[in-house]
N, C-alpha and C. Protein backbone atom coordinates (compact mmCIF):
# COMPACT_ATOMS: atom_id res chain seq x y z
N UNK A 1 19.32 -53.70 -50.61
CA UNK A 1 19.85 -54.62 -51.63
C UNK A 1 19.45 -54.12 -53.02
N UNK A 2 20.57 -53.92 -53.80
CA UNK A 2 20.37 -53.59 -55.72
C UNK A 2 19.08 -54.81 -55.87
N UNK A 3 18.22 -54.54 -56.83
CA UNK A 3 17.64 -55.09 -57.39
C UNK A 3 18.26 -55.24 -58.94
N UNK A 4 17.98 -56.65 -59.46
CA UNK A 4 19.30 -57.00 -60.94
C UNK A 4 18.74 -56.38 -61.95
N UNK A 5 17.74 -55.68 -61.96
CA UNK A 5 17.04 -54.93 -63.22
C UNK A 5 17.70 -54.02 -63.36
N UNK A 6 18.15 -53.21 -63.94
CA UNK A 6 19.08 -52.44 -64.52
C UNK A 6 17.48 -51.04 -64.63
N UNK A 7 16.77 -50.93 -65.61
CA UNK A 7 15.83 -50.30 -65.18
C UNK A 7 15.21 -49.53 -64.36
N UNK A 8 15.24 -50.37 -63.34
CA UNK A 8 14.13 -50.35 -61.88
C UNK A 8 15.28 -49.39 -61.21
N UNK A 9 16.17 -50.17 -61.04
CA UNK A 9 17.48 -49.43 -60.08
C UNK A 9 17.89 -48.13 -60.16
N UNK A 10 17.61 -47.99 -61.70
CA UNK A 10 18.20 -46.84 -62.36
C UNK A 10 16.95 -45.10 -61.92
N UNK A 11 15.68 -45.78 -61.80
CA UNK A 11 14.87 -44.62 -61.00
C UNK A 11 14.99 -44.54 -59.58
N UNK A 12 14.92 -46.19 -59.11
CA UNK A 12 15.28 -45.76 -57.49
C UNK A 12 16.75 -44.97 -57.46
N UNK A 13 17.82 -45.09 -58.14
CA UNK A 13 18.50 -43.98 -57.86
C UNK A 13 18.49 -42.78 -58.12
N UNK A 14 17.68 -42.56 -58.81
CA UNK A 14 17.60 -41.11 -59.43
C UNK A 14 16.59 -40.56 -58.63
N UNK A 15 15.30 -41.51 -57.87
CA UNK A 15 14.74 -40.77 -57.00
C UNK A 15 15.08 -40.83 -55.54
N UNK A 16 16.31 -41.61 -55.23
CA UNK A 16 17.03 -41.64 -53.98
C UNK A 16 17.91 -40.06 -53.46
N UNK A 17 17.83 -39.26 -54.88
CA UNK A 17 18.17 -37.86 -54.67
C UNK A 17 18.09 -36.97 -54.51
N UNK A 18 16.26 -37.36 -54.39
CA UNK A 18 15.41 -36.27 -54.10
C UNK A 18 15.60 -36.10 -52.63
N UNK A 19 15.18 -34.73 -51.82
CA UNK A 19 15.77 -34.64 -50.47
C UNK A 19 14.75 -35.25 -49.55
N UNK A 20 15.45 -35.71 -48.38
CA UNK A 20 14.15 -36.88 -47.84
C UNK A 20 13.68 -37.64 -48.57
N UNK A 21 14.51 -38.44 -49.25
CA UNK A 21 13.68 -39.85 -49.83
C UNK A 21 15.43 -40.70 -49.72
N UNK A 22 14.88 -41.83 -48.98
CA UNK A 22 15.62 -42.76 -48.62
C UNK A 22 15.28 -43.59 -49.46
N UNK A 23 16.43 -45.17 -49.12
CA UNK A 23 16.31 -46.06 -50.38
C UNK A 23 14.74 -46.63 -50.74
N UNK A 24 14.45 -46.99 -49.22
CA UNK A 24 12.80 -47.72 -49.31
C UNK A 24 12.12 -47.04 -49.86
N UNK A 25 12.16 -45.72 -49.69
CA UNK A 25 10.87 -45.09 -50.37
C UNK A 25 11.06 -45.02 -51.57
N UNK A 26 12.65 -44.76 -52.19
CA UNK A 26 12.53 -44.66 -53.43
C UNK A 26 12.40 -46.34 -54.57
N UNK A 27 12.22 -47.16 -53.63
CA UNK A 27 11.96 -48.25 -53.92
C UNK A 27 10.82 -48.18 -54.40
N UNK A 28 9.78 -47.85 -53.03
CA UNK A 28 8.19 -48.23 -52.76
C UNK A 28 7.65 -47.04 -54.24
N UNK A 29 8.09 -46.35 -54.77
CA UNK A 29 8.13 -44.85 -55.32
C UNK A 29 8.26 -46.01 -56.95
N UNK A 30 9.23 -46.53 -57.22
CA UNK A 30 9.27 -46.83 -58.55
C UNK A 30 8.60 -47.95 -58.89
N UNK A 31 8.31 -48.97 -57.23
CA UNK A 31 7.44 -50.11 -57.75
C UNK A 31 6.19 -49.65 -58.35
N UNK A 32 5.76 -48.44 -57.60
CA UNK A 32 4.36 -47.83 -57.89
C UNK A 32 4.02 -47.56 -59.17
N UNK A 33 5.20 -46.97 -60.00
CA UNK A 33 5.24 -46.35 -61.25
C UNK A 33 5.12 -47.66 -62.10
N UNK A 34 6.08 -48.44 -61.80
CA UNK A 34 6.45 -49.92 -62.60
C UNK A 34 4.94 -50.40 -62.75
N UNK A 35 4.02 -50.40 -61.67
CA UNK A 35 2.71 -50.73 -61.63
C UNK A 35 1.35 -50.09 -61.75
N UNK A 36 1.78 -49.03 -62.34
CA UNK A 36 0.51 -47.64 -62.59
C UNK A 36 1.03 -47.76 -64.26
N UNK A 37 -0.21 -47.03 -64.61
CA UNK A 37 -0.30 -47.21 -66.40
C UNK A 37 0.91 -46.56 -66.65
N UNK A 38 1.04 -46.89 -68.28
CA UNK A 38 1.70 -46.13 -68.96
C UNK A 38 1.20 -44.93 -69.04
N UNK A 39 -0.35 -44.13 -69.30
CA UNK A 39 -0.71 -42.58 -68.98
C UNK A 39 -0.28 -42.64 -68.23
N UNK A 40 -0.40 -43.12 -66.87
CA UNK A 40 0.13 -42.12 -65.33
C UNK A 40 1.05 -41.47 -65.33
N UNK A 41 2.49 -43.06 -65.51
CA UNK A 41 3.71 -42.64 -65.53
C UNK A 41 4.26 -41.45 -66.58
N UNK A 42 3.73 -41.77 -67.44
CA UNK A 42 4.10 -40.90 -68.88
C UNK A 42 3.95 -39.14 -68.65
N UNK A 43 2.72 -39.74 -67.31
CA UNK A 43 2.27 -37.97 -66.83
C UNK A 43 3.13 -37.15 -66.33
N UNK A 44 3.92 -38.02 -65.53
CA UNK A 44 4.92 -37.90 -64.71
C UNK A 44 6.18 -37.55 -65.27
N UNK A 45 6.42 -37.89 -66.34
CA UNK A 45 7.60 -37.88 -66.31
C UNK A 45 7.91 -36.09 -67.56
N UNK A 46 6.44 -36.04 -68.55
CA UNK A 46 6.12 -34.81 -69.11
C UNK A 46 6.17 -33.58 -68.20
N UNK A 47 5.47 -33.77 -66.62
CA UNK A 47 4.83 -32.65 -65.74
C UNK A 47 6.57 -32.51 -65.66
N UNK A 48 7.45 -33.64 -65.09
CA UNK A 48 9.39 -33.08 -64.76
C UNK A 48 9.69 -32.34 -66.03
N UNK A 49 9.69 -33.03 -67.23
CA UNK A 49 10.13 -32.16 -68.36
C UNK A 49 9.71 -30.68 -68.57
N UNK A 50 8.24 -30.41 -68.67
CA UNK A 50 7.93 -28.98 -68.53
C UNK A 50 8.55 -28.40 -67.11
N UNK A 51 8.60 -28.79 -66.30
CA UNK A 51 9.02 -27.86 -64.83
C UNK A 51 11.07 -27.62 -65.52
N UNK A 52 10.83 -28.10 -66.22
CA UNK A 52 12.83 -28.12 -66.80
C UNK A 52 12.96 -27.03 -67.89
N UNK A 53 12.37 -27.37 -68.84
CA UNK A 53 12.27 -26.58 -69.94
C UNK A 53 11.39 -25.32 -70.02
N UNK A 54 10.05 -24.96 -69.70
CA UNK A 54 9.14 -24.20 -69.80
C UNK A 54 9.49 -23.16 -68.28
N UNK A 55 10.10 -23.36 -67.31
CA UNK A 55 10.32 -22.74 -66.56
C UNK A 55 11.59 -21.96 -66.06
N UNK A 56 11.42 -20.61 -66.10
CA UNK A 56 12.56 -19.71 -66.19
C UNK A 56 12.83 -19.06 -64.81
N UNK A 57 13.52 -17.76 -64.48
CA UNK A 57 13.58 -17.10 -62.97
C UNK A 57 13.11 -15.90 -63.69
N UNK A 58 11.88 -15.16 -63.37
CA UNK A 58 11.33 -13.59 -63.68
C UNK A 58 12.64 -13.08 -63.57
N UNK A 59 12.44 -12.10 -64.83
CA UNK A 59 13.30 -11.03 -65.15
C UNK A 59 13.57 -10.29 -64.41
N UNK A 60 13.02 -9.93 -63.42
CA UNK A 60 13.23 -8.61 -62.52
C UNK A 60 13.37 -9.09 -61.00
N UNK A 61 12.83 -10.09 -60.18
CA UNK A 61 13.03 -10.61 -59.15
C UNK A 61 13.55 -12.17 -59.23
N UNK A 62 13.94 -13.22 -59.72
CA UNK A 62 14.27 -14.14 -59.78
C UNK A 62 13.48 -15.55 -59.30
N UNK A 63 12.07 -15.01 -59.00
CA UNK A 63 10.76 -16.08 -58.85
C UNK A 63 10.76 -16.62 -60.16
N UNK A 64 10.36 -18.17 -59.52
CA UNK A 64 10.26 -18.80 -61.13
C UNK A 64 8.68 -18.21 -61.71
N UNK A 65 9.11 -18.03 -62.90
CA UNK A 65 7.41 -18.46 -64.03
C UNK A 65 7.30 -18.93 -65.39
N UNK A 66 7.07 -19.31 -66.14
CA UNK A 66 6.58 -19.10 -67.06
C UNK A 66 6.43 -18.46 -68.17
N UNK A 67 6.33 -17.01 -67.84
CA UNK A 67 6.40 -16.07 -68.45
C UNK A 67 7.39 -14.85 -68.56
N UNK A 68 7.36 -14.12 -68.80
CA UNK A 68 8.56 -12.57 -68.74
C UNK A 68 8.37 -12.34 -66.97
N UNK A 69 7.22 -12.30 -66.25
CA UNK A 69 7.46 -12.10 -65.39
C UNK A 69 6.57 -12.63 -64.41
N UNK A 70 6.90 -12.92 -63.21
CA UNK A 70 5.89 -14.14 -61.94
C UNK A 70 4.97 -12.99 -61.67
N UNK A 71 4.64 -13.95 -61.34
CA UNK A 71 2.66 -13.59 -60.35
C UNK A 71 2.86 -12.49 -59.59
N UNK A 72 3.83 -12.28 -59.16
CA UNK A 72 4.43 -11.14 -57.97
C UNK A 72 4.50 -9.89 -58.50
N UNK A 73 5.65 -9.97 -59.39
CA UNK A 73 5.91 -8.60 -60.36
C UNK A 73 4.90 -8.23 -61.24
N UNK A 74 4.44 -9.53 -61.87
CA UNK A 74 3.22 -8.70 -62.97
C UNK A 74 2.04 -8.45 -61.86
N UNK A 75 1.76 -8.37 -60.63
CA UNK A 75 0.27 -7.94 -59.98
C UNK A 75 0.44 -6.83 -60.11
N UNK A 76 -0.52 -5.65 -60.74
CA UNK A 76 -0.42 -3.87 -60.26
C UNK A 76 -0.82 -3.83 -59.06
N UNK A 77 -1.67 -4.39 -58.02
CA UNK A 77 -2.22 -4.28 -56.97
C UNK A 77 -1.34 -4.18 -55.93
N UNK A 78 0.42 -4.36 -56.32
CA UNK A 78 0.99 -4.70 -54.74
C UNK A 78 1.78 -3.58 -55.06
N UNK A 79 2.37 -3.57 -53.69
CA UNK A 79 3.02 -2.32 -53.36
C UNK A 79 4.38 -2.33 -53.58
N UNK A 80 4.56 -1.34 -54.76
CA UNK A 80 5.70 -1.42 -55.21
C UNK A 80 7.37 -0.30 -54.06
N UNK A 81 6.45 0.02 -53.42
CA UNK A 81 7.74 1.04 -52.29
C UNK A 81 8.30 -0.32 -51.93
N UNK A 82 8.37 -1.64 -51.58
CA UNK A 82 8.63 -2.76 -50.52
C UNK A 82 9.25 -3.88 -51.30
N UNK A 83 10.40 -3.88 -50.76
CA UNK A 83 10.79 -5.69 -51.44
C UNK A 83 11.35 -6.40 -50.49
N UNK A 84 10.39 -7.62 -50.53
CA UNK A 84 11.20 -8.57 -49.38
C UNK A 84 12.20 -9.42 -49.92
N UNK A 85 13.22 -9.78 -49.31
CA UNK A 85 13.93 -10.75 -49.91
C UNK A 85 14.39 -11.73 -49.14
N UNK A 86 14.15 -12.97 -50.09
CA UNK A 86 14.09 -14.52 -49.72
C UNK A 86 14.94 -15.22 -50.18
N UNK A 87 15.26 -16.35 -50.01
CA UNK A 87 16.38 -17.00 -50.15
C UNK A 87 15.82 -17.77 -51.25
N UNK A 88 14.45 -18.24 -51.30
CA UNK A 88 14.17 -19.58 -52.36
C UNK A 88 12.34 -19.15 -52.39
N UNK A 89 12.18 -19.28 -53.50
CA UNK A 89 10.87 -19.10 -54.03
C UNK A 89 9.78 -19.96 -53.08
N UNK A 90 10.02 -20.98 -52.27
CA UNK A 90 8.84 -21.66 -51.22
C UNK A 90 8.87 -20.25 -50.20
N UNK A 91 9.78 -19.47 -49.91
CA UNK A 91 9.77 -18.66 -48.67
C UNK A 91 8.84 -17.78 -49.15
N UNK A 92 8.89 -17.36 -50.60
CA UNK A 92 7.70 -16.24 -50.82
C UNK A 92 6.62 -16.17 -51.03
N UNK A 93 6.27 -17.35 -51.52
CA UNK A 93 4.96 -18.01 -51.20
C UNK A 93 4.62 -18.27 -49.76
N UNK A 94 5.30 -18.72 -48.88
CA UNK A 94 4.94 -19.18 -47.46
C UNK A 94 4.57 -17.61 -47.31
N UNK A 95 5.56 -16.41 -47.18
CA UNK A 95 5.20 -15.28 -46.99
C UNK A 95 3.88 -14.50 -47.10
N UNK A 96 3.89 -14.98 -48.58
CA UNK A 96 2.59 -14.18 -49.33
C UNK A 96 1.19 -15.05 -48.87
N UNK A 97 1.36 -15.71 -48.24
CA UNK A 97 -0.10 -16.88 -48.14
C UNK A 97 -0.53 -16.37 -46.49
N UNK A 98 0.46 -15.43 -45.72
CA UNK A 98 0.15 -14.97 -44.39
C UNK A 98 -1.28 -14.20 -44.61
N UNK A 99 -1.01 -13.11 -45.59
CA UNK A 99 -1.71 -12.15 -46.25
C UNK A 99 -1.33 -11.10 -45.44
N UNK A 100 0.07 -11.44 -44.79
CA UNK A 100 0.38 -9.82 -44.23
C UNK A 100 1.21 -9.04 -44.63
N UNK A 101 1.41 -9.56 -46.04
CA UNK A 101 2.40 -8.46 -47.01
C UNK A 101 1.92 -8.72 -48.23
N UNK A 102 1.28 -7.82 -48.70
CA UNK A 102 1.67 -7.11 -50.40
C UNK A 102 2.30 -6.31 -51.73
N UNK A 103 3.42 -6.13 -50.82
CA UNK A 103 4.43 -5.71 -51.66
C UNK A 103 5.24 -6.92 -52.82
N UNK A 104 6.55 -6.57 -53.22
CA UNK A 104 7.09 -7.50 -53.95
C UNK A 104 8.24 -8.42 -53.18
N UNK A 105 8.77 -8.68 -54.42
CA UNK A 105 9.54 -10.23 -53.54
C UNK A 105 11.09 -10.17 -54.59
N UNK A 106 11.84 -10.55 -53.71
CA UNK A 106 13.62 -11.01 -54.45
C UNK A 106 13.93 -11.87 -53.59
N UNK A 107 14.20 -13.30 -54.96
CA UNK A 107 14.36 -14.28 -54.81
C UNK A 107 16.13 -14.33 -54.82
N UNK A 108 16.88 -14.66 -54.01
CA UNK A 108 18.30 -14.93 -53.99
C UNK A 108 18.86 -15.92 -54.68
N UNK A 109 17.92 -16.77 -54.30
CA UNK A 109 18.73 -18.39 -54.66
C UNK A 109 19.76 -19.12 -53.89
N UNK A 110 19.39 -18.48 -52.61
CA UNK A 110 20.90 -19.13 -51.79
C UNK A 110 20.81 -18.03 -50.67
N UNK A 111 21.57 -18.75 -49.77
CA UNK A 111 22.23 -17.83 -48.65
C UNK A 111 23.80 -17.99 -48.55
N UNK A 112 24.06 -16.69 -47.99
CA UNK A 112 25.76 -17.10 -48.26
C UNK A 112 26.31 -18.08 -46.91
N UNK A 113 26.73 -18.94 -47.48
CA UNK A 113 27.62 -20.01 -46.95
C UNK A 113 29.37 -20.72 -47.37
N UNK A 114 29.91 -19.97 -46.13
CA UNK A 114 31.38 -20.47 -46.92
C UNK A 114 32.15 -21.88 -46.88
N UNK A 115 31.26 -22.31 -46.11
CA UNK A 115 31.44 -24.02 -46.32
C UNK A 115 31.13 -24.31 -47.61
N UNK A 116 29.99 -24.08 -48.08
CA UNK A 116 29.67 -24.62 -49.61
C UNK A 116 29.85 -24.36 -50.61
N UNK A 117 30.67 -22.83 -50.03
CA UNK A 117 31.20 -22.41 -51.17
C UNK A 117 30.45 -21.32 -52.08
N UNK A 118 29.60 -20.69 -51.08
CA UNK A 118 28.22 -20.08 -51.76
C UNK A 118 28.69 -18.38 -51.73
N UNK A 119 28.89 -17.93 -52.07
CA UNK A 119 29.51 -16.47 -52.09
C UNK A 119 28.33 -15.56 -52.58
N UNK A 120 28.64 -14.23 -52.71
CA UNK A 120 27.75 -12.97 -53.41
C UNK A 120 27.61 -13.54 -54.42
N UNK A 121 28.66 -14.04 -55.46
CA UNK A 121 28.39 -14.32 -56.97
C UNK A 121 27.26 -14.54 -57.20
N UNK A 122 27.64 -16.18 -56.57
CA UNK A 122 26.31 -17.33 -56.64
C UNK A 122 24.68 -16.60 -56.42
N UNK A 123 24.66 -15.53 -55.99
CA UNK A 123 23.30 -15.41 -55.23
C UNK A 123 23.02 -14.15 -56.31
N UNK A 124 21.66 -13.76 -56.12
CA UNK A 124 20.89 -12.54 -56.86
C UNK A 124 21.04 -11.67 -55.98
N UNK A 125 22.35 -10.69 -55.92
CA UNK A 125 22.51 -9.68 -55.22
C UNK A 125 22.84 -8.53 -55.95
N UNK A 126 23.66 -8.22 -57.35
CA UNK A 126 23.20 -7.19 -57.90
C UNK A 126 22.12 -6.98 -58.57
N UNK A 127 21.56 -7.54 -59.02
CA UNK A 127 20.03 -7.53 -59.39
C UNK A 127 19.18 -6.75 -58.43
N UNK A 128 19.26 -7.58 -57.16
CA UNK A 128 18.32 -6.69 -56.27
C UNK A 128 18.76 -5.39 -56.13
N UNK A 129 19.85 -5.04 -55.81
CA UNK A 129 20.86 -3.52 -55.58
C UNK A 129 20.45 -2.66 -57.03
N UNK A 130 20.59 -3.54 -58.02
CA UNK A 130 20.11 -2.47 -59.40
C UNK A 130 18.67 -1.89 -59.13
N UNK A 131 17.99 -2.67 -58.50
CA UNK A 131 16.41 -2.83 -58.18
C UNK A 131 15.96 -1.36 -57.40
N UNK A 132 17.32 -0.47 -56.71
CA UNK A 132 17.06 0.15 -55.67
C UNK A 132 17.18 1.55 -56.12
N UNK A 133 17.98 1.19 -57.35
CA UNK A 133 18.30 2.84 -58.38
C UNK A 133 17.23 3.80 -58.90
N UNK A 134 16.24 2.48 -59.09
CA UNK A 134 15.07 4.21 -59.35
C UNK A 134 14.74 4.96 -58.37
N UNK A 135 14.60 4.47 -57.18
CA UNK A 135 14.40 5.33 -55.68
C UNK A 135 12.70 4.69 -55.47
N UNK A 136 12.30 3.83 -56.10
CA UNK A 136 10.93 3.61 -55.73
C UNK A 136 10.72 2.75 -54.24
N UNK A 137 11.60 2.29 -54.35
CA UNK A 137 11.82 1.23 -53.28
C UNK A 137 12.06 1.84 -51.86
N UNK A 138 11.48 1.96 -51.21
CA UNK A 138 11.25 2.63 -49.47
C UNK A 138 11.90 1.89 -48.13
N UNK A 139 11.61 0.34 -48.65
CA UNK A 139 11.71 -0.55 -47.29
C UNK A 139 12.38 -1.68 -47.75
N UNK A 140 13.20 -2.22 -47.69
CA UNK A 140 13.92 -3.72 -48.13
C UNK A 140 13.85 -4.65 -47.10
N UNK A 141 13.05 -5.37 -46.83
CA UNK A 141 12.57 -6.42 -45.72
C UNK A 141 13.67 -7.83 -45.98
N UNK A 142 14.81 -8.10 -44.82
CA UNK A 142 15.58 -9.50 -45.37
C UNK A 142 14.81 -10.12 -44.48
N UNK A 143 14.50 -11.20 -45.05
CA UNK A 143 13.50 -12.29 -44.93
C UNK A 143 14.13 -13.40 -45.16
N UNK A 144 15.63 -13.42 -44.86
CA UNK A 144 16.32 -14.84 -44.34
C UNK A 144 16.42 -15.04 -43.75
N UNK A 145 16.38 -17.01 -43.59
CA UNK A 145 15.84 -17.67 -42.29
C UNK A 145 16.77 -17.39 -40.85
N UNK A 146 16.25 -17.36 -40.22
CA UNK A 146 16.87 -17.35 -38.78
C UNK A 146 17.76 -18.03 -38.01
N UNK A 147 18.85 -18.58 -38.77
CA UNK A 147 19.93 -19.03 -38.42
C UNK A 147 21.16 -18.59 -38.79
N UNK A 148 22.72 -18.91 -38.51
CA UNK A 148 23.68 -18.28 -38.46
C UNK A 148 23.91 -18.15 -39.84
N UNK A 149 23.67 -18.71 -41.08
CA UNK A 149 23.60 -17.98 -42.52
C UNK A 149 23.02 -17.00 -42.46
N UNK A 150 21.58 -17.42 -41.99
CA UNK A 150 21.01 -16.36 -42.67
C UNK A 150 20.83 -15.10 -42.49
N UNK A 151 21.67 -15.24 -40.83
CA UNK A 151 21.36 -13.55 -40.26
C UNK A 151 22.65 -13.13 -40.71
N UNK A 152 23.79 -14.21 -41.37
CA UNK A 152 24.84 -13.51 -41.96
C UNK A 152 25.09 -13.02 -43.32
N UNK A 153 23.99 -13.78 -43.92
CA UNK A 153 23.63 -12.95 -45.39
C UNK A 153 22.66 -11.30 -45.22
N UNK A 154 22.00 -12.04 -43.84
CA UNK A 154 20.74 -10.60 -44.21
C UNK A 154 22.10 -9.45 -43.50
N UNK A 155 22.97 -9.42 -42.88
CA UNK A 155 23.85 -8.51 -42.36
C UNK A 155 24.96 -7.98 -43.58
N UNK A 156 25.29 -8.92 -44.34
CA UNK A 156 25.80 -8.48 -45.54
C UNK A 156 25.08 -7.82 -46.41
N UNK A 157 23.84 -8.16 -46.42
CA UNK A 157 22.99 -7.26 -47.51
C UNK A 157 22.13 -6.11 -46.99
N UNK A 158 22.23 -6.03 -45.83
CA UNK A 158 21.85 -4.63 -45.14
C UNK A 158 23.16 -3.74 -45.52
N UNK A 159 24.28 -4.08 -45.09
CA UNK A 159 25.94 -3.17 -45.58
C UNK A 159 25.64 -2.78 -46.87
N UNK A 160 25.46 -4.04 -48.06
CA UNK A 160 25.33 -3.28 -49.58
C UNK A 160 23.77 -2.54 -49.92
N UNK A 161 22.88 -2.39 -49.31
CA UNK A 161 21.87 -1.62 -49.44
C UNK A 161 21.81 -0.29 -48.81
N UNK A 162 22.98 0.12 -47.78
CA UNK A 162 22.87 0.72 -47.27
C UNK A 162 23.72 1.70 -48.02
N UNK A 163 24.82 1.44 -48.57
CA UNK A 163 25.63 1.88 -49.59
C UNK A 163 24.75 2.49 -50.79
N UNK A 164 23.75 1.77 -51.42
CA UNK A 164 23.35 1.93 -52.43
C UNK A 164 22.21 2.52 -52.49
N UNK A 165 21.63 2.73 -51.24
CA UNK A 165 20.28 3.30 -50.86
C UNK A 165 19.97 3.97 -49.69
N UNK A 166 19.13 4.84 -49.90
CA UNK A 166 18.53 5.46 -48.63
C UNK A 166 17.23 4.92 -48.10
N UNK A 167 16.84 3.48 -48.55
CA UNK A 167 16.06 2.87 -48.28
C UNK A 167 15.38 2.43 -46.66
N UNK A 168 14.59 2.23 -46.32
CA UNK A 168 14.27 1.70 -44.58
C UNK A 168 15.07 0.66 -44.58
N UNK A 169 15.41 -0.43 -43.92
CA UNK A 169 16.00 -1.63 -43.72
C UNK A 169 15.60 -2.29 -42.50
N UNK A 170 14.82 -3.52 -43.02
CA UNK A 170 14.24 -4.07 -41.46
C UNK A 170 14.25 -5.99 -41.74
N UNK A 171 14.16 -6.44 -40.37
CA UNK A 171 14.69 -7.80 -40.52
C UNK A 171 13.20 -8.31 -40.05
N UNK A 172 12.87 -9.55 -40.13
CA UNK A 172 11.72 -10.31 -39.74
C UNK A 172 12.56 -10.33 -38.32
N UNK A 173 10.53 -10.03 -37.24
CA UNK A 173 10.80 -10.26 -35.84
C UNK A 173 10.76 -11.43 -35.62
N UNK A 174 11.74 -12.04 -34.73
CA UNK A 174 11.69 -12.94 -33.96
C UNK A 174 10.73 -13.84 -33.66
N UNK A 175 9.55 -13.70 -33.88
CA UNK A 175 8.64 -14.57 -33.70
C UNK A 175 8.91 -16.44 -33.88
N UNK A 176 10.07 -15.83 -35.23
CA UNK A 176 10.79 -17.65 -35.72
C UNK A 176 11.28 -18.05 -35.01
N UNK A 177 10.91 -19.09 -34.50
CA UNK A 177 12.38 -19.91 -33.85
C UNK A 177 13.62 -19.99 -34.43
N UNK A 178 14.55 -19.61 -33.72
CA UNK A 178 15.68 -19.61 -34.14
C UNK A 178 16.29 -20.38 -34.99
N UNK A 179 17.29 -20.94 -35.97
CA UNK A 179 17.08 -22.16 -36.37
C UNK A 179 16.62 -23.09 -37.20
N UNK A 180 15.23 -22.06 -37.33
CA UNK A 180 14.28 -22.73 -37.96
C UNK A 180 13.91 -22.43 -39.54
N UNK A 181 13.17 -22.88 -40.69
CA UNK A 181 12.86 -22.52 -41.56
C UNK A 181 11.64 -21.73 -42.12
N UNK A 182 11.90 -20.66 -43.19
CA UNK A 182 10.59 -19.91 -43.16
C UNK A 182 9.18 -20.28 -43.75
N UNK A 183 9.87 -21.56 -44.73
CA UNK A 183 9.08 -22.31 -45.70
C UNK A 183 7.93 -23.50 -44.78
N UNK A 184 8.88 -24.12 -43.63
CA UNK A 184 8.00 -24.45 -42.79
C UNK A 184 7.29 -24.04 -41.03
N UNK A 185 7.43 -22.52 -41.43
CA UNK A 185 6.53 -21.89 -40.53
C UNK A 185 5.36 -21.98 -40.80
N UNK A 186 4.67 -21.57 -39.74
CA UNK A 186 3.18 -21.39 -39.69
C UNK A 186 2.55 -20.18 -39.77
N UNK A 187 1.60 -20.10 -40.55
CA UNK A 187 0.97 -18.97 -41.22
C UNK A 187 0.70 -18.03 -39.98
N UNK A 188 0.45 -17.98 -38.80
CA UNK A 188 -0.10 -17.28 -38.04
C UNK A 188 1.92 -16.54 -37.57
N UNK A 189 2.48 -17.34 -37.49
CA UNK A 189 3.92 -16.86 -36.94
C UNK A 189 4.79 -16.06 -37.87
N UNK A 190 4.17 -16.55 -39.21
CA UNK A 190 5.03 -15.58 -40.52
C UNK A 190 4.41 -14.46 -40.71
N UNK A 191 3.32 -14.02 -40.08
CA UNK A 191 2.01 -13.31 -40.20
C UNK A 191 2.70 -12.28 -39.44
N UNK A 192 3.14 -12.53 -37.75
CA UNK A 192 3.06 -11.79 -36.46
C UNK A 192 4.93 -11.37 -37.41
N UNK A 193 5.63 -12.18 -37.60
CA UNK A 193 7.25 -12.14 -37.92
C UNK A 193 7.09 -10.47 -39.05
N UNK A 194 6.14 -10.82 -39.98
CA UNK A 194 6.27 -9.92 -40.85
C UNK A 194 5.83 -8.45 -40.12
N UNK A 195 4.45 -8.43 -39.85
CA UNK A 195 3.77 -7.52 -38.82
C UNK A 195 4.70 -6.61 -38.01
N UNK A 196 5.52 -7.11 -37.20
CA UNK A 196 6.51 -6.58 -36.17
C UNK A 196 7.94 -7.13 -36.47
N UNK A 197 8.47 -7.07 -37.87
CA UNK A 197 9.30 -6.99 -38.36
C UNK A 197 10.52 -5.54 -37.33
N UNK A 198 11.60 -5.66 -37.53
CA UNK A 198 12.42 -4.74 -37.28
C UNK A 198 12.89 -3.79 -37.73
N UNK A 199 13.33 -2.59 -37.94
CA UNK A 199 14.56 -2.07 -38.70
C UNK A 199 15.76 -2.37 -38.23
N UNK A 200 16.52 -2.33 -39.17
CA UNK A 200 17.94 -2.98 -38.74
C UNK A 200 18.77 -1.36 -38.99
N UNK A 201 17.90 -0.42 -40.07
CA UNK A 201 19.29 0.51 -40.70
C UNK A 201 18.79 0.90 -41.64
N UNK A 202 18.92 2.51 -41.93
CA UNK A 202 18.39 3.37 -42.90
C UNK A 202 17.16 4.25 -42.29
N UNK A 203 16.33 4.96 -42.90
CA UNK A 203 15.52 5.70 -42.35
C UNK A 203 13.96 4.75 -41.72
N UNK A 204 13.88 5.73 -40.31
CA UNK A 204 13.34 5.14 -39.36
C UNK A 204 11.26 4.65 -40.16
């Protein structure tokens, strides 16, 4: 049931859009705010504004930061022969928190889907392909999730890397359930996935 406040209604809908949040919660969600200080809320609503404004996609891989370039690209410590590529910035973090890869990371922004209408355009795919021209790059790891997108994006982007590079080409092993997502795997399974990864194509 609308509540007649015009106000109140107006956050439960706006937080009814967040994913997994149904009406109740986004109810139980704004009574809270309605009833926490003005600092709290005020905190809240500054921390959304900076994540809007102050936050960009790195210049060179498409991870969000802050700065000219994320945590990933500016480390000298990682190994620059290797780029994995992910569909959404939670996957490269889930990745990188295994501690069984230190190389770099390309963020897509998507997997291709022709229901939604999601094509090459939409996604960071010449970027990564420009990425492959100096020849530093050895191994291109697709590290999309394990379902019928994603083994149909990582199969499209094995074809244009293969074109554009003499790079290794290898897919995360199986360890994932099929199906499933990489963001909510478990550190020990994204660990073994990366570990005994595959080649799919290019030098052995």
């Amino acid at each position: 049931m609308k509540t007649p406040i015009e106000p109140i209604e107006r956050v439960i809908d706006e937080l009814g859009k967040l994913p997994g949040i149904g009406r109740r919660s986004a109810e139980r969600m704004a009574y809270h705010l309605l009833a926490a200080s003005e600092k709290d809320a005020m905190a809240l609503a500054v921390a959304i504004r900076d994540l809007k404004k102050r936050l960009h996609p790195c210049r060179v891989c498409g991870a969000v930061t802050d700065g000219d370039l994320c945590v990933f690209c500016s480390d000298p410590d990682r190994d620059r022969s290797a780029v994995c590529v992910v569909e959404s910035q939670r996957d490269a973090l889930a990745l990188d928190e295994t501690g069984a890869y230190r190389g770099l990371f390309h963020v897509l922004g998507g997997r291709l889907s022709p229901t939604a209408g999601t094509g090459p355009e939409q996604l960071s795919v010449e970027p990564l392909l420009a990425r492959l021209d100096g020849g530093e790059i050895r191994e291109v790891i697709l590290a999309t999730n394990p379902d019928l997108e994603g083994d149909g994006t990582a199969a499209f982007l094995a074809e244009m890397v293969e074109r554009r590079s003499g790079a290794k080409i290898s897919r995360l092993a199986r360890g994932l359930s099929s199906g499933g997502q990489i963001e909510l795997a478990g550190r020990d399974s994204l660990g073994a996935a990366l570990a005994n990864r595959q080649p799919l194509r290019g030098k052995a």
